[in-house]
N, C-alpha and C. Protein backbone atom coordinates (compact mmCIF):
# COMPACT_ATOMS: atom_id res chain seq x y z
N UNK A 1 0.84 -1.18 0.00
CA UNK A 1 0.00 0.00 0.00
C UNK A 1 0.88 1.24 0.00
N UNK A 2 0.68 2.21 -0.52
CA UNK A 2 0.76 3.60 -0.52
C UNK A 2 1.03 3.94 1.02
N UNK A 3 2.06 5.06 1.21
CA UNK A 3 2.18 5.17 2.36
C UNK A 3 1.22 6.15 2.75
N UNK A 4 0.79 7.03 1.65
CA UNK A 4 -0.30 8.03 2.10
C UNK A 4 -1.13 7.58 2.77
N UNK A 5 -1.38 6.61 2.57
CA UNK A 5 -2.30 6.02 3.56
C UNK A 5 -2.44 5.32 5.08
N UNK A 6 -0.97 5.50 5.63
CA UNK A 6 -0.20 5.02 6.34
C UNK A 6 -1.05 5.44 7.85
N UNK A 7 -1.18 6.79 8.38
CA UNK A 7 -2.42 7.11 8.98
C UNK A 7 -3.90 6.57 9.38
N UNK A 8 -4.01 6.56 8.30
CA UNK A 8 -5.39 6.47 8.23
C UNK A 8 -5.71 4.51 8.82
N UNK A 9 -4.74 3.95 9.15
CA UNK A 9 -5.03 2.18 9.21
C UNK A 9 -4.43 2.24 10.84
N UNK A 10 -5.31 2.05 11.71
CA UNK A 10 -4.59 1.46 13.31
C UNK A 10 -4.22 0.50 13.72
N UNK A 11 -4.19 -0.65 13.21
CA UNK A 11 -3.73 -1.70 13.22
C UNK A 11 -2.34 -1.89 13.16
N UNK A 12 -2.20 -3.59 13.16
CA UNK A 12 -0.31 -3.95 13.26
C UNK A 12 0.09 -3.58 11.97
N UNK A 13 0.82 -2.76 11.23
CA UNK A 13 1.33 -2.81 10.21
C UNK A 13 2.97 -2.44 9.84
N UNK A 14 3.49 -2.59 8.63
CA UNK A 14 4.75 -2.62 8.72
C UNK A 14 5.10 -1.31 7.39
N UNK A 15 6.22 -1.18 7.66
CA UNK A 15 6.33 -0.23 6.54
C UNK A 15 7.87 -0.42 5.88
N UNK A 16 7.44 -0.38 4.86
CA UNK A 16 8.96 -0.81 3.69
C UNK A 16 9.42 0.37 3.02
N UNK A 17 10.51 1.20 3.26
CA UNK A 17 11.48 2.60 3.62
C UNK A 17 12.15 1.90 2.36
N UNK A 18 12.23 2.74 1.17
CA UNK A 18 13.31 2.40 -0.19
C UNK A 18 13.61 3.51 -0.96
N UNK A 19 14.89 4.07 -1.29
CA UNK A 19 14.86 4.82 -2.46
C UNK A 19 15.21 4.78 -3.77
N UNK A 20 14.35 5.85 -4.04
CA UNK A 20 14.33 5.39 -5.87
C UNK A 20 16.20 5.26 -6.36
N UNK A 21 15.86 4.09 -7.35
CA UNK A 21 16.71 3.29 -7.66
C UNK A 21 17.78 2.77 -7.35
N UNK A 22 17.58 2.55 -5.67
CA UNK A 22 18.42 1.42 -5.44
C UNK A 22 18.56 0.12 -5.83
N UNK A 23 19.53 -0.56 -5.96
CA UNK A 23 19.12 -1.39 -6.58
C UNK A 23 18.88 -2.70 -5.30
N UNK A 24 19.42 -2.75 -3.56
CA UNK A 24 19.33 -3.50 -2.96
C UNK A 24 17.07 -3.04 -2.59
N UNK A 25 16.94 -2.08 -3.16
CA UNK A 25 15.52 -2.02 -2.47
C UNK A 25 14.78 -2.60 -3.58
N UNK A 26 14.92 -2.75 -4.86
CA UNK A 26 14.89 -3.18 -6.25
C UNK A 26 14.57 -4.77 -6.21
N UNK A 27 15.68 -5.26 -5.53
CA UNK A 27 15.77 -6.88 -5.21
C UNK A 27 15.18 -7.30 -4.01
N UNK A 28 14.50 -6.11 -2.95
CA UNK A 28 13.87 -6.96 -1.57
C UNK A 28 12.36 -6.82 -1.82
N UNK A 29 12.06 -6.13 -2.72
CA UNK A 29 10.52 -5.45 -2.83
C UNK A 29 10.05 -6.63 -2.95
N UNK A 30 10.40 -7.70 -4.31
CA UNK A 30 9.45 -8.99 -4.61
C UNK A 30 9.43 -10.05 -3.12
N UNK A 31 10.11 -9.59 -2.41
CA UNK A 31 10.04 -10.63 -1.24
C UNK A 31 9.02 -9.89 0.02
N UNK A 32 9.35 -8.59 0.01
CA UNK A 32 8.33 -8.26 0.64
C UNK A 32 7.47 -8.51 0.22
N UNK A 33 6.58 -8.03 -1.24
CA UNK A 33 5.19 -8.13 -1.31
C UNK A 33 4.76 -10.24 -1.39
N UNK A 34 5.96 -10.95 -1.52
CA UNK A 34 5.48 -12.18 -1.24
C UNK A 34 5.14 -12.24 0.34
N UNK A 35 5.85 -11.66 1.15
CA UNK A 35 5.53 -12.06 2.73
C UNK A 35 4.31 -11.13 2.95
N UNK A 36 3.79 -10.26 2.31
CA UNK A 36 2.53 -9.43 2.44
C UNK A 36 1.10 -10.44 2.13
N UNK A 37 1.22 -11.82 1.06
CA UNK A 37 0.80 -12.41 0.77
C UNK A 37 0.43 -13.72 1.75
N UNK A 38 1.54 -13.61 2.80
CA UNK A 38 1.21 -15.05 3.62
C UNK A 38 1.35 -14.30 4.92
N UNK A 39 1.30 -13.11 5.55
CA UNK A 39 0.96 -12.55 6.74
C UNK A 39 -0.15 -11.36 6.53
N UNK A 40 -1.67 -11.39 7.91
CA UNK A 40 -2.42 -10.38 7.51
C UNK A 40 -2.01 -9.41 8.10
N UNK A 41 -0.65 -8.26 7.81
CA UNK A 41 -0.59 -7.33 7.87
C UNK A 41 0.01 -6.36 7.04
N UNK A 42 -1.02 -5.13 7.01
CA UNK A 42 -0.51 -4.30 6.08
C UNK A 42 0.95 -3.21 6.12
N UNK A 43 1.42 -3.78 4.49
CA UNK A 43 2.80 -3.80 4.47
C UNK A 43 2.27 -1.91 3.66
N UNK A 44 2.81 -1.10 4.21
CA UNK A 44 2.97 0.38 3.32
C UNK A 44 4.40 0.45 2.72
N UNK A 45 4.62 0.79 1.59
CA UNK A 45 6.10 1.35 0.82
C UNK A 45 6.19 2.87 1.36
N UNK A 46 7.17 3.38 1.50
CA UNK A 46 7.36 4.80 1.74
C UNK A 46 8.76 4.70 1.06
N UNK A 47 9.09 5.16 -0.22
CA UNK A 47 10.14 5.66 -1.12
C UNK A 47 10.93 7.03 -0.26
N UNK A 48 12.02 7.11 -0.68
CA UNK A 48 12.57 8.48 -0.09
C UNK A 48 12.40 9.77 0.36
N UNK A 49 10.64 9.91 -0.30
CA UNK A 49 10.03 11.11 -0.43
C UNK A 49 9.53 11.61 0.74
N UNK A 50 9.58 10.22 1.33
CA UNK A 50 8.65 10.03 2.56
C UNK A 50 9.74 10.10 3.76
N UNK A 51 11.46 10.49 3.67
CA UNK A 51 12.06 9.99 4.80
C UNK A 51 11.96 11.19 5.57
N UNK A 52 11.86 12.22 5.62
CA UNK A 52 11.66 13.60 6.42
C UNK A 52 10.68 12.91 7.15
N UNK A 53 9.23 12.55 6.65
CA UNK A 53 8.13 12.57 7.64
C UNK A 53 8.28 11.07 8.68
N UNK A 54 9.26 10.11 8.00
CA UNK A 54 9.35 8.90 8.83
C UNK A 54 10.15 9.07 10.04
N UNK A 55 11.18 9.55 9.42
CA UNK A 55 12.28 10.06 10.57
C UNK A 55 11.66 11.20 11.78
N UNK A 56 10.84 12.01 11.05
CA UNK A 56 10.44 12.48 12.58
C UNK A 56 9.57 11.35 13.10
N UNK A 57 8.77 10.56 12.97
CA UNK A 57 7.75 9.61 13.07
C UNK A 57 8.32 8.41 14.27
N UNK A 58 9.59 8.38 13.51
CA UNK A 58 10.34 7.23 14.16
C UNK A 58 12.53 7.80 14.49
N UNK A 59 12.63 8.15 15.11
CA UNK A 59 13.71 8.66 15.05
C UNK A 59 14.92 7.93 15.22
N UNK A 60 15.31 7.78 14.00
CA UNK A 60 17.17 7.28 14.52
C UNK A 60 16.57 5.69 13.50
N UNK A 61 15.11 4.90 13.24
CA UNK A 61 14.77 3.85 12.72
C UNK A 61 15.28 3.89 11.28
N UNK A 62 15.38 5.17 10.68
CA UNK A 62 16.14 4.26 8.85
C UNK A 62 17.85 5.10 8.84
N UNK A 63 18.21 3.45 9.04
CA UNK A 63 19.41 3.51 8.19
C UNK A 63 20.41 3.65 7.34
N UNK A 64 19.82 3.39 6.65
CA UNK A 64 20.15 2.82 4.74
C UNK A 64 18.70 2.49 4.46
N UNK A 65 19.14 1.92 3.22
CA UNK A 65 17.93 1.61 2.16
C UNK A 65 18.20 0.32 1.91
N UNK A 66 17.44 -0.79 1.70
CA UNK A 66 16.22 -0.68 2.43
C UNK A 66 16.09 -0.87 3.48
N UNK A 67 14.70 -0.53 3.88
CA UNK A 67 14.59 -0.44 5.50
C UNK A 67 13.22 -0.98 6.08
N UNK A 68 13.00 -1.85 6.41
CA UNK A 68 11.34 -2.70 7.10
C UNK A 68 11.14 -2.46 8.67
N UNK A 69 10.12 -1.73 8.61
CA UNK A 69 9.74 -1.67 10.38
C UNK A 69 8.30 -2.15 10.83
N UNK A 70 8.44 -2.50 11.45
CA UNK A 70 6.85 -2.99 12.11
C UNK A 70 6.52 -2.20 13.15
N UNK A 71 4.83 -2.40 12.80
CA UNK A 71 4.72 -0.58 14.27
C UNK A 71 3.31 -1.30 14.19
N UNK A 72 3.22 -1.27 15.61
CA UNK A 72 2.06 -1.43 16.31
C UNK A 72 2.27 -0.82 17.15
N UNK A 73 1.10 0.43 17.82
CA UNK A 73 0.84 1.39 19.23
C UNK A 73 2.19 2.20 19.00
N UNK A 74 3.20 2.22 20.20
CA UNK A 74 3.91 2.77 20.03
C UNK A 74 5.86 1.81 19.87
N UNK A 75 5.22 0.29 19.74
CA UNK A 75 6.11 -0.33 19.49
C UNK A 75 6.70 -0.46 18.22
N UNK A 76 8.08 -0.23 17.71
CA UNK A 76 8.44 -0.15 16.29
C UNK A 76 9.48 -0.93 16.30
N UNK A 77 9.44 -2.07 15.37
CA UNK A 77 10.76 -2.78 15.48
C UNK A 77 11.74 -2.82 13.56
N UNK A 78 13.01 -3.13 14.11
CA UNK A 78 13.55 -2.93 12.57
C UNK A 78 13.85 -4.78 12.13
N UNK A 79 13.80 -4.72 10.72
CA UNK A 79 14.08 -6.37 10.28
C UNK A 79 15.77 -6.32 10.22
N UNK A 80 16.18 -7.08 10.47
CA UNK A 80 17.41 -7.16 10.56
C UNK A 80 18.27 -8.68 10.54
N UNK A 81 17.08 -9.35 9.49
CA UNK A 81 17.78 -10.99 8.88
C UNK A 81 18.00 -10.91 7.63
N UNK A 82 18.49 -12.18 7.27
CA UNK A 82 18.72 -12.45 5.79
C UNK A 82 17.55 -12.04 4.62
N UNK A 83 17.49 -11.30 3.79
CA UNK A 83 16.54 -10.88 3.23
C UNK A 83 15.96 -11.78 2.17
N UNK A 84 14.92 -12.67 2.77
CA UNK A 84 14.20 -14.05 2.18
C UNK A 84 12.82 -13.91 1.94
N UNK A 85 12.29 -14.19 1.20
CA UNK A 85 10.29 -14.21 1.67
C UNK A 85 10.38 -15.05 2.65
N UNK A 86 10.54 -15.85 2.97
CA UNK A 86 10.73 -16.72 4.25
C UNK A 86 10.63 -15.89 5.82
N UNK A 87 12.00 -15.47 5.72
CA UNK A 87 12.28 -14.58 6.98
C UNK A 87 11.45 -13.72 6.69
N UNK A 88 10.69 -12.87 5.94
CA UNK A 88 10.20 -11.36 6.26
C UNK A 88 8.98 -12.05 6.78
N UNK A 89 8.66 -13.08 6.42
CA UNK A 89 6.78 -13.55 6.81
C UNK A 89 7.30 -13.72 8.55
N UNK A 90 7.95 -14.89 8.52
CA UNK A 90 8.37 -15.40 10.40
C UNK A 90 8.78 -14.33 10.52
N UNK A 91 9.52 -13.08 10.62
CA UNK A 91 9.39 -12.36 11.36
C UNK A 91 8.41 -11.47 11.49
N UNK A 92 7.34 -10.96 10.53
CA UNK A 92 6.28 -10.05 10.64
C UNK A 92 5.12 -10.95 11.57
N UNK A 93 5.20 -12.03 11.36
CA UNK A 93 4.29 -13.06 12.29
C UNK A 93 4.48 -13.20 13.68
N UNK A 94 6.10 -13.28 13.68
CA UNK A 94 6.47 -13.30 15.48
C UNK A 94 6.42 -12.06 15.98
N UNK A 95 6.74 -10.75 14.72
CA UNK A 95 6.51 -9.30 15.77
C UNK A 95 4.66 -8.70 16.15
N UNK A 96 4.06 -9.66 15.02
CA UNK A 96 2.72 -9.60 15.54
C UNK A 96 1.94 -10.31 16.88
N UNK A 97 2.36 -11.78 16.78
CA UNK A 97 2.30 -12.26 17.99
C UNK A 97 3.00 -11.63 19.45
N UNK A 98 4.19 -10.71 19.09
CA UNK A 98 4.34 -10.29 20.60
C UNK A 98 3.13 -9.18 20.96
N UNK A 99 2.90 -8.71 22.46
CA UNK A 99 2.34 -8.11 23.20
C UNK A 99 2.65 -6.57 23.19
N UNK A 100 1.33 -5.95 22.33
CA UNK A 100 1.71 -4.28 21.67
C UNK A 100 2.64 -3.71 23.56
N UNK A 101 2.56 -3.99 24.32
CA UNK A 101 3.27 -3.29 25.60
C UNK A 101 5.03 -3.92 25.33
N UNK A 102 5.39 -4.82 24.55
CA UNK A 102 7.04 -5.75 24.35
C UNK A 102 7.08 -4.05 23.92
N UNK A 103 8.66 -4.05 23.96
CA UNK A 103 9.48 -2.88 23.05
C UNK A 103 10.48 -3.20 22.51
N UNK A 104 10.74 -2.93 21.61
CA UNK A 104 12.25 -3.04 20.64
C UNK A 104 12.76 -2.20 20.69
N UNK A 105 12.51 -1.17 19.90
CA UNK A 105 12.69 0.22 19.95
C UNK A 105 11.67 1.33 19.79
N UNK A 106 11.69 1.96 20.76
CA UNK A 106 11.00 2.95 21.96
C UNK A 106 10.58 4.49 20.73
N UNK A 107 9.97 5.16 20.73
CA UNK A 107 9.49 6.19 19.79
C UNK A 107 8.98 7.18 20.70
């Protein structure tokens, strides 16, 4: 999904941080939108355009490019495995199963 829309959804969702034409964000996109396919949560893209408003949103969370965070309430966590459809599903699944009060990193 569109990140414009990123607001407007309260639920567990994750957001996929890429800029135009990288080429490592180029090669993780098809794996994200496969793990978007076997976990129900909504995955938003936010391209570079969007890093002013993320970074205040979430401070110190993008690194480099690319960049996957999961945010539920005020819990935000970063992906930080081998970049697989595999791993992005088990981990968007296990950061959903934890308890919106767990913290990773604090906002």
């Amino acid at each position: 999904m569109d990140f414009s829309a990123y607001n407007q959804y309260d639920g567990p969702k994750a957001i996929f941080v890429t800029m135009n034409g990288c080429p490592h964000c180029i090669d993780f996109k098809p794996m994200v939108d496969d793990a978007s396919n076997r976990v129900p949560i909504k995955i938003f893209e936010a391209d570079d355009t969007f890093h002013s408003e993320i970074q205040r949103m979430f401070p110190g969370a993008i690194q480099g490019y690319p960049t996957l965070l999961y945010v539920h309430g005020d819990r935000v966590s970063i992906f930080d495995k081998q970049r697989t459809p595999q791993n992005v599903a088990d981990w968007l699944a296990i950061e959903a199963s934890r308890p919106q009060s767990y913290t990773f990193l604090k906002i």
